[in-house]
PDB file of N, CA and C in Angstrom:
ATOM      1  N   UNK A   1     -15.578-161.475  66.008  1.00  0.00           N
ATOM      2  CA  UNK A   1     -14.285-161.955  65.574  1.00  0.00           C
ATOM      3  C   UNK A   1     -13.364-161.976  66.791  1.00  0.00           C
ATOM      4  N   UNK A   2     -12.692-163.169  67.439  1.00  0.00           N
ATOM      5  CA  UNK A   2     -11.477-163.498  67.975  1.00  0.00           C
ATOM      6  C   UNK A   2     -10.310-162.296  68.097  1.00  0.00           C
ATOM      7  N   UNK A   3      -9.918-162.077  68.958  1.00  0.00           N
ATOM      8  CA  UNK A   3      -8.892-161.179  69.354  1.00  0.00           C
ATOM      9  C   UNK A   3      -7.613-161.913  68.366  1.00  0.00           C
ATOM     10  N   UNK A   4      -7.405-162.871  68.610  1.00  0.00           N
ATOM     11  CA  UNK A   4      -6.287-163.320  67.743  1.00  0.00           C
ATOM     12  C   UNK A   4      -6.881-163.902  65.937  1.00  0.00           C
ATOM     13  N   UNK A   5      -7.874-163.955  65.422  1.00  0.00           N
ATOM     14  CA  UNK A   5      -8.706-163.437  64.325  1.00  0.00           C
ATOM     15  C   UNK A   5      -8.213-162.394  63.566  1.00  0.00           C
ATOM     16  N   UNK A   6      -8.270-161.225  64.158  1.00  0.00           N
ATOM     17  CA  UNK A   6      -8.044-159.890  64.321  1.00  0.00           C
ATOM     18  C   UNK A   6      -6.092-159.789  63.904  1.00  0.00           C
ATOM     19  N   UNK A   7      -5.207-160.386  64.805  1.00  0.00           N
ATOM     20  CA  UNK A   7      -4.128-160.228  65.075  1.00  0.00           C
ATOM     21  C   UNK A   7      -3.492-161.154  63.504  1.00  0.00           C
ATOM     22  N   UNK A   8      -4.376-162.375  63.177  1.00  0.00           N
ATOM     23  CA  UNK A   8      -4.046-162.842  61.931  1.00  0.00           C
ATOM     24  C   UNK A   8      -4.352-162.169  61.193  1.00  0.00           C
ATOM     25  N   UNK A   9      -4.926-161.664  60.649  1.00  0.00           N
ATOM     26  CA  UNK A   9      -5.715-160.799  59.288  1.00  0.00           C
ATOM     27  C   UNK A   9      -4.439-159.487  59.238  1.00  0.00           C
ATOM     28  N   UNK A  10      -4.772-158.753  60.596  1.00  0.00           N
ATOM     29  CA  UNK A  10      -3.426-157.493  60.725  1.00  0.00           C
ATOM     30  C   UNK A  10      -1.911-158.131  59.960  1.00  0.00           C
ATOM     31  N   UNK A  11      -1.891-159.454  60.186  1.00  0.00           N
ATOM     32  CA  UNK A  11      -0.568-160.118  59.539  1.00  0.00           C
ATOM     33  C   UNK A  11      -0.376-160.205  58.204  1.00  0.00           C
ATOM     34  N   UNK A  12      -1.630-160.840  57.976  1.00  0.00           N
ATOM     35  CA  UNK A  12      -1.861-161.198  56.413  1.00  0.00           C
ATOM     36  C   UNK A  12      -1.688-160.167  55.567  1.00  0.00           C
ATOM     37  N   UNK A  13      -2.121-158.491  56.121  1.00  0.00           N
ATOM     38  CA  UNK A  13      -2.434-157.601  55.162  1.00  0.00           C
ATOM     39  C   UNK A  13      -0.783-157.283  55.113  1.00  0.00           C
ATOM     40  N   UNK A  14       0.364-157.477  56.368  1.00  0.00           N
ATOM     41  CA  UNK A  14       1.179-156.756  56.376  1.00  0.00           C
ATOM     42  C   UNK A  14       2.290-157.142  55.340  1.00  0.00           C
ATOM     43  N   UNK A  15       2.955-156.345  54.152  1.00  0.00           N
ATOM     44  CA  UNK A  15       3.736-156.735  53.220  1.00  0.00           C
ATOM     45  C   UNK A  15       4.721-157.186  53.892  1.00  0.00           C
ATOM     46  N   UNK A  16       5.690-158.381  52.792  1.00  0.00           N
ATOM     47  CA  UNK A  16       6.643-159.140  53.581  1.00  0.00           C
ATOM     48  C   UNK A  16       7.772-158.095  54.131  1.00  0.00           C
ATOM     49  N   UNK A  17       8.966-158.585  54.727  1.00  0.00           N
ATOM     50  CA  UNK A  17       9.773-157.576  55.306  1.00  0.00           C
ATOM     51  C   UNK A  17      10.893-158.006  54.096  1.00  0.00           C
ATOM     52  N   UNK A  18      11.455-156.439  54.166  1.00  0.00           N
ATOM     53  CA  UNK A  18      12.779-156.300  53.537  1.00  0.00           C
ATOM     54  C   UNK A  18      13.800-155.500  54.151  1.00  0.00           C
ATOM     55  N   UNK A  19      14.987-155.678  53.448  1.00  0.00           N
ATOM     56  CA  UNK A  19      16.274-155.249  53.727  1.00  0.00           C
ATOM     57  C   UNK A  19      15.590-153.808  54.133  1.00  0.00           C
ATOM     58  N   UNK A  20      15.401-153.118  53.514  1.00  0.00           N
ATOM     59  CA  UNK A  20      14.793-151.644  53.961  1.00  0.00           C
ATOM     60  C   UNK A  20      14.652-151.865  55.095  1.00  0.00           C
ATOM     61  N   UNK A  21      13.317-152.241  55.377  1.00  0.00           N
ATOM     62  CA  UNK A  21      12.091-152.479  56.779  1.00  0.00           C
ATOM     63  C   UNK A  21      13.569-152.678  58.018  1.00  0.00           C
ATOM     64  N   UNK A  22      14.615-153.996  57.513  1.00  0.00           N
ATOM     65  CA  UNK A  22      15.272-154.221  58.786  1.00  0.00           C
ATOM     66  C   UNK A  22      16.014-152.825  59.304  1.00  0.00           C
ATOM     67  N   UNK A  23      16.699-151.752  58.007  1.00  0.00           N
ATOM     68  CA  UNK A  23      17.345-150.488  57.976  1.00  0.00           C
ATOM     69  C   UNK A  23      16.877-150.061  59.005  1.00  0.00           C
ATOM     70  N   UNK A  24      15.280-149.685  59.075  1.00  0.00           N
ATOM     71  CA  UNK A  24      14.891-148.340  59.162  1.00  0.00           C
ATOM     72  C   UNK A  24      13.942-148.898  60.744  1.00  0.00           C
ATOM     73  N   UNK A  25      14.281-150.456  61.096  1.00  0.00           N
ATOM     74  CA  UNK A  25      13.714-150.831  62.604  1.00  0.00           C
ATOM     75  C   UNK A  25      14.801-151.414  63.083  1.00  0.00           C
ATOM     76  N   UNK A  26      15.926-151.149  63.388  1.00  0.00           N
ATOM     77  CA  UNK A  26      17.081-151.885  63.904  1.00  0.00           C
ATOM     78  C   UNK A  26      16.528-152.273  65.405  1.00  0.00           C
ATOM     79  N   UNK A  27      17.232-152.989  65.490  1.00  0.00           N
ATOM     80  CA  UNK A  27      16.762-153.622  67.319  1.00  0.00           C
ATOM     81  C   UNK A  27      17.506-152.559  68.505  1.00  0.00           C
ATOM     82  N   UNK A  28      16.430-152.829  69.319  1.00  0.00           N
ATOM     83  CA  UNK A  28      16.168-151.688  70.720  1.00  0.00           C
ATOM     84  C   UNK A  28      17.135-152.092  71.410  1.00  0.00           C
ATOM     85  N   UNK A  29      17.934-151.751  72.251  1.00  0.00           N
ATOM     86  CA  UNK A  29      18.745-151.711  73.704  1.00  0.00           C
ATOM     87  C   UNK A  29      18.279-152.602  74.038  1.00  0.00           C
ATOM     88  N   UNK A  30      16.682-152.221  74.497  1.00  0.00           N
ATOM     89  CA  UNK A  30      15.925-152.891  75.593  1.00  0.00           C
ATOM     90  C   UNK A  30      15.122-154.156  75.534  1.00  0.00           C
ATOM     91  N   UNK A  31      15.045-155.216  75.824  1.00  0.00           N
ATOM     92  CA  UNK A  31      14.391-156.482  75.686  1.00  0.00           C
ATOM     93  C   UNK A  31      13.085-156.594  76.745  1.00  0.00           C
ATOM     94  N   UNK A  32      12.101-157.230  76.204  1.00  0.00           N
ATOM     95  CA  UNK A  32      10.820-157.881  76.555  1.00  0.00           C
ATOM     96  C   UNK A  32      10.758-158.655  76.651  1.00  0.00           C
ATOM     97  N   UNK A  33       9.579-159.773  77.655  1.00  0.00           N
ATOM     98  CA  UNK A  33       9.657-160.589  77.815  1.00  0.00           C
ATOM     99  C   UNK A  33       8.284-161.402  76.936  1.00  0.00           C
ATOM    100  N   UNK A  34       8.086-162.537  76.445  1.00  0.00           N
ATOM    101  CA  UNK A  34       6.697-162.667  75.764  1.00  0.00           C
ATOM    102  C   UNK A  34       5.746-162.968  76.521  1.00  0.00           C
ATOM    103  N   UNK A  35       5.750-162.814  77.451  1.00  0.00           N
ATOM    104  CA  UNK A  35       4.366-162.351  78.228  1.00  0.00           C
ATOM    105  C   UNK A  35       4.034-160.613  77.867  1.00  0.00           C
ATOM    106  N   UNK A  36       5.025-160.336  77.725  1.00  0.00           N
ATOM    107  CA  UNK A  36       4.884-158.608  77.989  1.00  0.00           C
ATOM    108  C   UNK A  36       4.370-158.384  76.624  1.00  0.00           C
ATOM    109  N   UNK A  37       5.005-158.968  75.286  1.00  0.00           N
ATOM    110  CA  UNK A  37       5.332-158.787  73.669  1.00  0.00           C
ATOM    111  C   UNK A  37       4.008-159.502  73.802  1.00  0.00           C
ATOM    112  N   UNK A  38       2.881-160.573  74.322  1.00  0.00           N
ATOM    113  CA  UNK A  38       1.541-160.792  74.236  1.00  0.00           C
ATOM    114  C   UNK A  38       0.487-159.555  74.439  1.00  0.00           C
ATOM    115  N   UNK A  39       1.155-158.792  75.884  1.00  0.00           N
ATOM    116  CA  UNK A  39       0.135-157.456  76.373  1.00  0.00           C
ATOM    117  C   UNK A  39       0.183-156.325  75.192  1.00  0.00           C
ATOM    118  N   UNK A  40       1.463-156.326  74.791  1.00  0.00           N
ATOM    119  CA  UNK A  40       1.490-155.407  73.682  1.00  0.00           C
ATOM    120  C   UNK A  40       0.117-155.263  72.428  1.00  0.00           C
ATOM    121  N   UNK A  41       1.039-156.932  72.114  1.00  0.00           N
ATOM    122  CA  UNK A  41       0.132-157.016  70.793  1.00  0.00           C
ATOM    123  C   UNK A  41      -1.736-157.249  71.259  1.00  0.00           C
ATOM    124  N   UNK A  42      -2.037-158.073  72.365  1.00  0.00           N
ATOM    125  CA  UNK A  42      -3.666-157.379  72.638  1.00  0.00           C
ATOM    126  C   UNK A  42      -4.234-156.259  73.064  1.00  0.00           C
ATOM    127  N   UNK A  43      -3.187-155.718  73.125  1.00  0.00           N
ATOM    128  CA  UNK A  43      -3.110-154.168  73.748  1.00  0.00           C
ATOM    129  C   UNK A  43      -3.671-153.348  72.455  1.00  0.00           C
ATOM    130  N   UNK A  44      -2.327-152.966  71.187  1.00  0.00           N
ATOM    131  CA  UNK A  44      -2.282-152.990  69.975  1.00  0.00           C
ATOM    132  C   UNK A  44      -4.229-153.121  69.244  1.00  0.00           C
ATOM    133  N   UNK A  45      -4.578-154.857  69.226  1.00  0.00           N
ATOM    134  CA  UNK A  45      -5.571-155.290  68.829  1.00  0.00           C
ATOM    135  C   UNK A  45      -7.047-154.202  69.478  1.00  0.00           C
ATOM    136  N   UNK A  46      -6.928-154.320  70.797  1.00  0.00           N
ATOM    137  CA  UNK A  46      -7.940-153.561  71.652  1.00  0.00           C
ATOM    138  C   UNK A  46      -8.267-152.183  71.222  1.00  0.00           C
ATOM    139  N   UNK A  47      -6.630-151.631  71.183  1.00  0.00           N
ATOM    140  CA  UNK A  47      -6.970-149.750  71.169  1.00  0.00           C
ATOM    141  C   UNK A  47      -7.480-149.568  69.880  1.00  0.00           C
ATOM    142  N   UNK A  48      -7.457-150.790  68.589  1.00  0.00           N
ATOM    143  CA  UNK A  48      -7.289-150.553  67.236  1.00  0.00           C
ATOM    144  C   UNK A  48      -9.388-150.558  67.662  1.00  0.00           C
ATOM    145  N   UNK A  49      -9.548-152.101  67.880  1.00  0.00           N
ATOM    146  CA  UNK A  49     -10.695-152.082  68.130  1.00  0.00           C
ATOM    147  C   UNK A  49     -11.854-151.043  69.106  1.00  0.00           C
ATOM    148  N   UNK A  50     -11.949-151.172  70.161  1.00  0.00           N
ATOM    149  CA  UNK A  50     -12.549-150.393  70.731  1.00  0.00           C
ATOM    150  C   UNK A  50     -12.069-149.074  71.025  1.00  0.00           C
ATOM    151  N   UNK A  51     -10.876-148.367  70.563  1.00  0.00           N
ATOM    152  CA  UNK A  51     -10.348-147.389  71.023  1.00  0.00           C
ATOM    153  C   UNK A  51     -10.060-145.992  69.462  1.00  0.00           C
ATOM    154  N   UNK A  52     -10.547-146.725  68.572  1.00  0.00           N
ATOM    155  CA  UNK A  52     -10.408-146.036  67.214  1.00  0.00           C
ATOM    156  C   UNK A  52      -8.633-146.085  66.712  1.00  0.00           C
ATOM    157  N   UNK A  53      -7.752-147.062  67.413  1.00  0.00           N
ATOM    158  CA  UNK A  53      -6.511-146.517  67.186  1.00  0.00           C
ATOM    159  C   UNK A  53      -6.248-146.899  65.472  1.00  0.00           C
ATOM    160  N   UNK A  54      -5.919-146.205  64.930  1.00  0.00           N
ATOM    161  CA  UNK A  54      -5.078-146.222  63.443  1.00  0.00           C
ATOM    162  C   UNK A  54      -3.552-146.198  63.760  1.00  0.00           C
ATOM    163  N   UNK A  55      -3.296-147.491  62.716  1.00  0.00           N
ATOM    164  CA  UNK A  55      -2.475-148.176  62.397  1.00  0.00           C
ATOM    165  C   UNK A  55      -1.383-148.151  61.127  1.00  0.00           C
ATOM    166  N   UNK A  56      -0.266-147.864  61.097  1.00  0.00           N
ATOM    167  CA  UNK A  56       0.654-147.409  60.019  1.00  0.00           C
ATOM    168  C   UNK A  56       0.681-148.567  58.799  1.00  0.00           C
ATOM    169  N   UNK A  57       1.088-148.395  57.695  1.00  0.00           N
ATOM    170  CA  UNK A  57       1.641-150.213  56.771  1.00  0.00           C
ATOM    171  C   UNK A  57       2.874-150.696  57.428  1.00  0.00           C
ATOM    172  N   UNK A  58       2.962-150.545  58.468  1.00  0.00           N
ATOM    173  CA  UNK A  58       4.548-150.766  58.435  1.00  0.00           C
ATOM    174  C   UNK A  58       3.857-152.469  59.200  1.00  0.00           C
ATOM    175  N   UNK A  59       4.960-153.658  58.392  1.00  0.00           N
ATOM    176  CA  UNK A  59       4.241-154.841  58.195  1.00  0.00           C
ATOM    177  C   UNK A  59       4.681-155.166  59.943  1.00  0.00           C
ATOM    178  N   UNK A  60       3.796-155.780  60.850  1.00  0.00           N
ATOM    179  CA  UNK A  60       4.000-155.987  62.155  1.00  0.00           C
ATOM    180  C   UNK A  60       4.614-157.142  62.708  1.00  0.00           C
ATOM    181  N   UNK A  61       5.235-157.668  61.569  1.00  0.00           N
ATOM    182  CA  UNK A  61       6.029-159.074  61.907  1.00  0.00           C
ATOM    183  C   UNK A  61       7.403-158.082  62.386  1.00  0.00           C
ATOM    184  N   UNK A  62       7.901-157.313  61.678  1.00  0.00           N
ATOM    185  CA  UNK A  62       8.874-156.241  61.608  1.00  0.00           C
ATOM    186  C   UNK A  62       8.932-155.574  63.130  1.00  0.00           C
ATOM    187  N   UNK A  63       7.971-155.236  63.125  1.00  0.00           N
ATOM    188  CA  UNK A  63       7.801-154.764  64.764  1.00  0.00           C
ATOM    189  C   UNK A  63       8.161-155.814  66.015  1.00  0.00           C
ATOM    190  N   UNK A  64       8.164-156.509  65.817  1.00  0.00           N
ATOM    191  CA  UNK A  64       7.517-157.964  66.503  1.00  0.00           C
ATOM    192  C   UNK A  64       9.145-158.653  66.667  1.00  0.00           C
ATOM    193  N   UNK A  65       9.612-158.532  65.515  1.00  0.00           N
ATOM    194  CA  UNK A  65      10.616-158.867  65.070  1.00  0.00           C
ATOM    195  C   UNK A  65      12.539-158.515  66.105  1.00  0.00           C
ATOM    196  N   UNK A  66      12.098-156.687  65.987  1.00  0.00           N
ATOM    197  CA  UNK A  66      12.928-156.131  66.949  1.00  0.00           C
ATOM    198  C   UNK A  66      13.072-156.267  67.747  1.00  0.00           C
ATOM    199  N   UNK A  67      12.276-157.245  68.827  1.00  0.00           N
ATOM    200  CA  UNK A  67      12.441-157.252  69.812  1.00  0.00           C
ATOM    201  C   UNK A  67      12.482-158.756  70.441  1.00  0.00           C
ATOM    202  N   UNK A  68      12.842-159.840  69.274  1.00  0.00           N
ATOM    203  CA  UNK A  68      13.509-160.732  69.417  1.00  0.00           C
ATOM    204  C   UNK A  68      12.182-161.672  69.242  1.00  0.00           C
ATOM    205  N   UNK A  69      10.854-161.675  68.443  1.00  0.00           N
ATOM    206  CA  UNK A  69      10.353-162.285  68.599  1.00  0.00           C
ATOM    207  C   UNK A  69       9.988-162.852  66.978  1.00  0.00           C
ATOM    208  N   UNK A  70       9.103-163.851  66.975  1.00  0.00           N
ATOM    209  CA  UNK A  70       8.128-164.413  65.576  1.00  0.00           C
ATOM    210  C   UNK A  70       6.923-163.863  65.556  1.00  0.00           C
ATOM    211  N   UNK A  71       6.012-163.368  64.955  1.00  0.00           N
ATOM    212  CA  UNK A  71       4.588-162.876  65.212  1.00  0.00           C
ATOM    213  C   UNK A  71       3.724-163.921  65.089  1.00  0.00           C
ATOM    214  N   UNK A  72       3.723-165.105  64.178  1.00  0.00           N
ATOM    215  CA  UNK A  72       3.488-166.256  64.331  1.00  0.00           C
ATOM    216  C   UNK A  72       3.293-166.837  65.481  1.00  0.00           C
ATOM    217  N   UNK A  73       4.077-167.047  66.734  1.00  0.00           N
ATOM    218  CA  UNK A  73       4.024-167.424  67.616  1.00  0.00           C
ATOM    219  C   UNK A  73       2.812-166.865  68.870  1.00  0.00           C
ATOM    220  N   UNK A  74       2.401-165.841  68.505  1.00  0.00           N
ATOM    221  CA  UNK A  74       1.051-164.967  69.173  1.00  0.00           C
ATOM    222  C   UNK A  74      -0.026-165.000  68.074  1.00  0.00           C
ATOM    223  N   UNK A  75      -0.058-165.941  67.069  1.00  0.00           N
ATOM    224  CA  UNK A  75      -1.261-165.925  66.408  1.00  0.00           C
ATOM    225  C   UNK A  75      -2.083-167.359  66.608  1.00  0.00           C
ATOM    226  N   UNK A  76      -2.869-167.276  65.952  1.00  0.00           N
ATOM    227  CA  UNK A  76      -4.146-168.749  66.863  1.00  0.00           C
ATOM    228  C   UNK A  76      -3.271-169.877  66.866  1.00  0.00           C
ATOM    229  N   UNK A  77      -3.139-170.854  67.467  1.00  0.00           N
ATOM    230  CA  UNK A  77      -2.595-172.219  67.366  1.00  0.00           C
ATOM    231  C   UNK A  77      -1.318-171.723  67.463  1.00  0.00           C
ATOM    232  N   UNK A  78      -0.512-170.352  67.544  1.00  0.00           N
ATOM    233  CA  UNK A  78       0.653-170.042  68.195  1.00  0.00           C
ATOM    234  C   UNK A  78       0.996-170.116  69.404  1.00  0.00           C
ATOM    235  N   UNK A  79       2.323-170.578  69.888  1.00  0.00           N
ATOM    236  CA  UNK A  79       2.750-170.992  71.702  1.00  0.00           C
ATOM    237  C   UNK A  79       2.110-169.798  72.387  1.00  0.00           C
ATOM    238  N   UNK A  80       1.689-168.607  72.255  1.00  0.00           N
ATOM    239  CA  UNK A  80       1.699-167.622  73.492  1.00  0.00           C
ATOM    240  C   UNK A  80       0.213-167.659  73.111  1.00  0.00           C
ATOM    241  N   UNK A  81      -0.672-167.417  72.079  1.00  0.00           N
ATOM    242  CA  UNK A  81      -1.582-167.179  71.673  1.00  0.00           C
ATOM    243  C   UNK A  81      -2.778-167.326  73.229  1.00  0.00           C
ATOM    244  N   UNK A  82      -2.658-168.393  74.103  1.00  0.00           N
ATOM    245  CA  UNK A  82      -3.718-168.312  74.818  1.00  0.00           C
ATOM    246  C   UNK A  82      -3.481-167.048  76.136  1.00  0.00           C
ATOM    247  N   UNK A  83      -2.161-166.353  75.978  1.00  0.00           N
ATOM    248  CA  UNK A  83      -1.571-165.119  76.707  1.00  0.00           C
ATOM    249  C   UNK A  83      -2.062-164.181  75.939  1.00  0.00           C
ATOM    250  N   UNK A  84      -1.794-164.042  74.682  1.00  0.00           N
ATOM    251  CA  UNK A  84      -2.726-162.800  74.023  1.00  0.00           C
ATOM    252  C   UNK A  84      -4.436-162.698  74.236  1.00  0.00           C
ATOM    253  N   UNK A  85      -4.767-163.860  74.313  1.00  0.00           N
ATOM    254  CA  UNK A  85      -6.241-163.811  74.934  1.00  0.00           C
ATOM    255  C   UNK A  85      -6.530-163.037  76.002  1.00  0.00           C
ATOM    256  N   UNK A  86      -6.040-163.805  76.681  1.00  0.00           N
ATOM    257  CA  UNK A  86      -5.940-163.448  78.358  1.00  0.00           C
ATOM    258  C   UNK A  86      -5.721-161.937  78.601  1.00  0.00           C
ATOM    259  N   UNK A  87      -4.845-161.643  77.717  1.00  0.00           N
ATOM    260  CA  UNK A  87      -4.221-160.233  77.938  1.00  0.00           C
ATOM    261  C   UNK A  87      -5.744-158.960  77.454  1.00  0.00           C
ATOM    262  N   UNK A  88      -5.688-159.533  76.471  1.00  0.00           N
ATOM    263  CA  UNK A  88      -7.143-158.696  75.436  1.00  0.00           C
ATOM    264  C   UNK A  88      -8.108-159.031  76.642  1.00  0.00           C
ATOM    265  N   UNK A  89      -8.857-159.641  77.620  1.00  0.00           N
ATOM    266  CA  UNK A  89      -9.506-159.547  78.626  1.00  0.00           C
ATOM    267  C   UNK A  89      -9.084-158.819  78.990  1.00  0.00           C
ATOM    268  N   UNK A  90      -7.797-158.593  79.646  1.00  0.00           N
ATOM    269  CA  UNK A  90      -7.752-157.842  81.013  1.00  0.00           C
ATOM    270  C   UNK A  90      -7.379-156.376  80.987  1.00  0.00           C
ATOM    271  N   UNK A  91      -7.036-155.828  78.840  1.00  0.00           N
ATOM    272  CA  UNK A  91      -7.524-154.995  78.172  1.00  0.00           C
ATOM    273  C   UNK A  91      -8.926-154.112  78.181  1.00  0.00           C
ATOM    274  N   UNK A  92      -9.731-154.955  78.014  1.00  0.00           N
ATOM    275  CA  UNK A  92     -11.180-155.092  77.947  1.00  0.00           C
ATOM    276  C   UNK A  92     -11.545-154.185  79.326  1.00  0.00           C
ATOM    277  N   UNK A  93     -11.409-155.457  80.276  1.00  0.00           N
ATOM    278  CA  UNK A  93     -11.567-154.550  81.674  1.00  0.00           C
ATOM    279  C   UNK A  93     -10.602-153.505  82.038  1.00  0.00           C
ATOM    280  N   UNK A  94      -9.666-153.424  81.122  1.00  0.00           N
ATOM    281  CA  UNK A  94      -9.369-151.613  81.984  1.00  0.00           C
ATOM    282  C   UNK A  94     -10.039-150.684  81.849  1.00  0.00           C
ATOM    283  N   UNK A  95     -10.082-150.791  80.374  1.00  0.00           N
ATOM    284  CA  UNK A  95     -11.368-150.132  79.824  1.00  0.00           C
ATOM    285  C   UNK A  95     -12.777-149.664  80.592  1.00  0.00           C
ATOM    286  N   UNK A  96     -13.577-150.954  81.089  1.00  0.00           N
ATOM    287  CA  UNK A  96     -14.586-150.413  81.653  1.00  0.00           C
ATOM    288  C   UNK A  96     -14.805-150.216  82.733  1.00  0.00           C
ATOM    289  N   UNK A  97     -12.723-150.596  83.677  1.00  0.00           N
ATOM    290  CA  UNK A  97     -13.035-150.335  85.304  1.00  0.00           C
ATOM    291  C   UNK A  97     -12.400-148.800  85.242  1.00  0.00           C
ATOM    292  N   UNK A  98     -11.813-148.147  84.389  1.00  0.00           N
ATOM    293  CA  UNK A  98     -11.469-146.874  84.355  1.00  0.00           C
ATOM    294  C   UNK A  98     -11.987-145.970  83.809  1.00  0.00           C
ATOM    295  N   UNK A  99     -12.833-146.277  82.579  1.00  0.00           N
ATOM    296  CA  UNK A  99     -13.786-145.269  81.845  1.00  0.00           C
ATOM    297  C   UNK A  99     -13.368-145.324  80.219  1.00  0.00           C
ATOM    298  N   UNK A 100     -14.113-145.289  79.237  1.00  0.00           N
ATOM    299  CA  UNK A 100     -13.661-145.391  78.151  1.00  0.00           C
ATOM    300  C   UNK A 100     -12.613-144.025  77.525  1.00  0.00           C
ATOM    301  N   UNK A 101     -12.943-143.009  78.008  1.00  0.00           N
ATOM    302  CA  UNK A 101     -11.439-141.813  77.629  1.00  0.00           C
ATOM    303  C   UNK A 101     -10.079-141.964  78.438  1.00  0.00           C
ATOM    304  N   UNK A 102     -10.218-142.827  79.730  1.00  0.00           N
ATOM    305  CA  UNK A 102      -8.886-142.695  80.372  1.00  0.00           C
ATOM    306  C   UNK A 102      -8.425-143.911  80.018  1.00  0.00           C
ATOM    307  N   UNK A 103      -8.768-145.116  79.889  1.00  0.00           N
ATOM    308  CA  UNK A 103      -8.884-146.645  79.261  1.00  0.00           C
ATOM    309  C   UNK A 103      -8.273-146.177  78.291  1.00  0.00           C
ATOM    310  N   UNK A 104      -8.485-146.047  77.294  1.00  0.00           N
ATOM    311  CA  UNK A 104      -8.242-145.664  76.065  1.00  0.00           C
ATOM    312  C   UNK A 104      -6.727-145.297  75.769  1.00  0.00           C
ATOM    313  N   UNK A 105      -7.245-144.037  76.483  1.00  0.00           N
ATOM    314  CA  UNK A 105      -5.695-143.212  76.360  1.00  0.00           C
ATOM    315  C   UNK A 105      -4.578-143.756  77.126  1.00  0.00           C
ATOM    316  N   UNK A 106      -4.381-144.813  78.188  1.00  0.00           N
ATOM    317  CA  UNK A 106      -3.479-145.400  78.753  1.00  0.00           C
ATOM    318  C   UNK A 106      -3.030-146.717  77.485  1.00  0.00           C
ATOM    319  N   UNK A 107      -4.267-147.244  76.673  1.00  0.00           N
ATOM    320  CA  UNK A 107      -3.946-148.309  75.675  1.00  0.00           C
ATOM    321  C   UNK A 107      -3.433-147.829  74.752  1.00  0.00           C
ATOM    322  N   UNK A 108      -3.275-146.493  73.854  1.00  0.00           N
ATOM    323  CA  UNK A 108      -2.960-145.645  73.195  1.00  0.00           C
ATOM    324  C   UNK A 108      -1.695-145.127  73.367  1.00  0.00           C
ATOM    325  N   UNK A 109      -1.091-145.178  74.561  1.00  0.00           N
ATOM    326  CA  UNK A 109      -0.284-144.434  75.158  1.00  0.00           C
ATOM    327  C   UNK A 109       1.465-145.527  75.084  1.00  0.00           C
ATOM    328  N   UNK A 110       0.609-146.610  75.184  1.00  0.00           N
ATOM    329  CA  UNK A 110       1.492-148.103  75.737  1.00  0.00           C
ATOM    330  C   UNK A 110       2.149-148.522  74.388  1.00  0.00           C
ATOM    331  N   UNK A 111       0.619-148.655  73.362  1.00  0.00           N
ATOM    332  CA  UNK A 111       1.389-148.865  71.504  1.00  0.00           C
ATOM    333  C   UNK A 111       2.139-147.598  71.340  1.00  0.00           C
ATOM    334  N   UNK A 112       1.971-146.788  71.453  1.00  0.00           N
ATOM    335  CA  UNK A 112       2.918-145.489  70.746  1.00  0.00           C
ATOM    336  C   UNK A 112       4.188-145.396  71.409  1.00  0.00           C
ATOM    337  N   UNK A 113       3.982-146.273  72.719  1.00  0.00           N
ATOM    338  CA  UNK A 113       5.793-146.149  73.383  1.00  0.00           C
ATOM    339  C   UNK A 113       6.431-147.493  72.822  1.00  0.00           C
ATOM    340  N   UNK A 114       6.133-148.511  73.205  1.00  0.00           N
ATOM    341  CA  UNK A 114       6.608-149.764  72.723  1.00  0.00           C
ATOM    342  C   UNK A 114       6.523-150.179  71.015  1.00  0.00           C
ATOM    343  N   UNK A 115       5.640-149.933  70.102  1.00  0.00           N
ATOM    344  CA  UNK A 115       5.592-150.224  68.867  1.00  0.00           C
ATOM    345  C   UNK A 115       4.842-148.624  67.916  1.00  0.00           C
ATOM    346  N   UNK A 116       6.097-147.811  68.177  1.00  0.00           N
ATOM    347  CA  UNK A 116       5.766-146.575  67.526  1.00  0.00           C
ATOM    348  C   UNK A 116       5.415-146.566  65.861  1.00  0.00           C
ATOM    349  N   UNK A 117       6.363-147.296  65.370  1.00  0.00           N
ATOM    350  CA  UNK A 117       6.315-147.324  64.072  1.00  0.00           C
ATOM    351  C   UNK A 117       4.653-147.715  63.681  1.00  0.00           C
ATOM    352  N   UNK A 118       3.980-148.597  64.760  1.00  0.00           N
ATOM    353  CA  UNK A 118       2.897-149.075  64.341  1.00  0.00           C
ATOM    354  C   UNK A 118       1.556-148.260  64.227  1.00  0.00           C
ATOM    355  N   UNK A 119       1.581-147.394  65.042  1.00  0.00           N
ATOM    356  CA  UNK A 119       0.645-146.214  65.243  1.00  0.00           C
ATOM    357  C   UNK A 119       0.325-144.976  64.026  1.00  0.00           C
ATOM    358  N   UNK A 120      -0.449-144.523  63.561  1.00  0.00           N
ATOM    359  CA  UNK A 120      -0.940-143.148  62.640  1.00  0.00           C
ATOM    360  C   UNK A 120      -0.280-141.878  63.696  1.00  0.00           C
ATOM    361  N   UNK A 121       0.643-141.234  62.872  1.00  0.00           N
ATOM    362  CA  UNK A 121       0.239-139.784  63.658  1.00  0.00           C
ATOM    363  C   UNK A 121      -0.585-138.991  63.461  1.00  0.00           C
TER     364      UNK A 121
END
């Protein structure tokens, strides 16, 4: 299955957003750029996949959202979508040019700072 496969389905399952959801994720200080909001989300996809990361309900358009973006727009036939590819490669290889426990834990490390809500504690 497609890295962005993966990133649709994560969408599909996520319930729509509400007044709540906006409450309780108000928008950050800090802005990203969507090259960066691509590394995230194949970042996200990777640690889920090869890295065992668990993932909260909290719906990831919401996430996506705070920081000035569409999640749509990083899914297949979305404008950034061939950057989320790219990115999930160069994911891939950190992974196996650093070792799968230090790989890991740097991909692990990146979702829990940038898209906390999205992560299991």
């Amino acid at each position: 299955m497609s890295v962005l496969a993966i990133l649709c389905l994560t969408v599909m399952r996520a319930p729509a957003e509400t007044t709540r959801d906006q409450k309780l994720f108000s928008a950050q200080a800090s802005s990203i750029s969507a090259d960066e909001m691509a590394m995230l989300l194949a970042t996200l996809i990777i640690a889920e996949s090869s890295c065992g990361l668990e993932t909260t309900d909290v719906p990831l358009n919401v996430a996506v959202r705070r920081y000035g973006f569409n999640v749509v727009d990083f899914l297949p036939d979305g404008r950034y979508a061939p950057v989320v590819e790219l990115k999930a490669r160069k994911a891939r290889e950190f992974i196996q040019g650093t070792g799968r426990q230090f790989g890991c834990q740097g991909l692990i490390e990146t979702v829990q700072r940038f898209l906390p809500e999205i992560v299991r504690k």
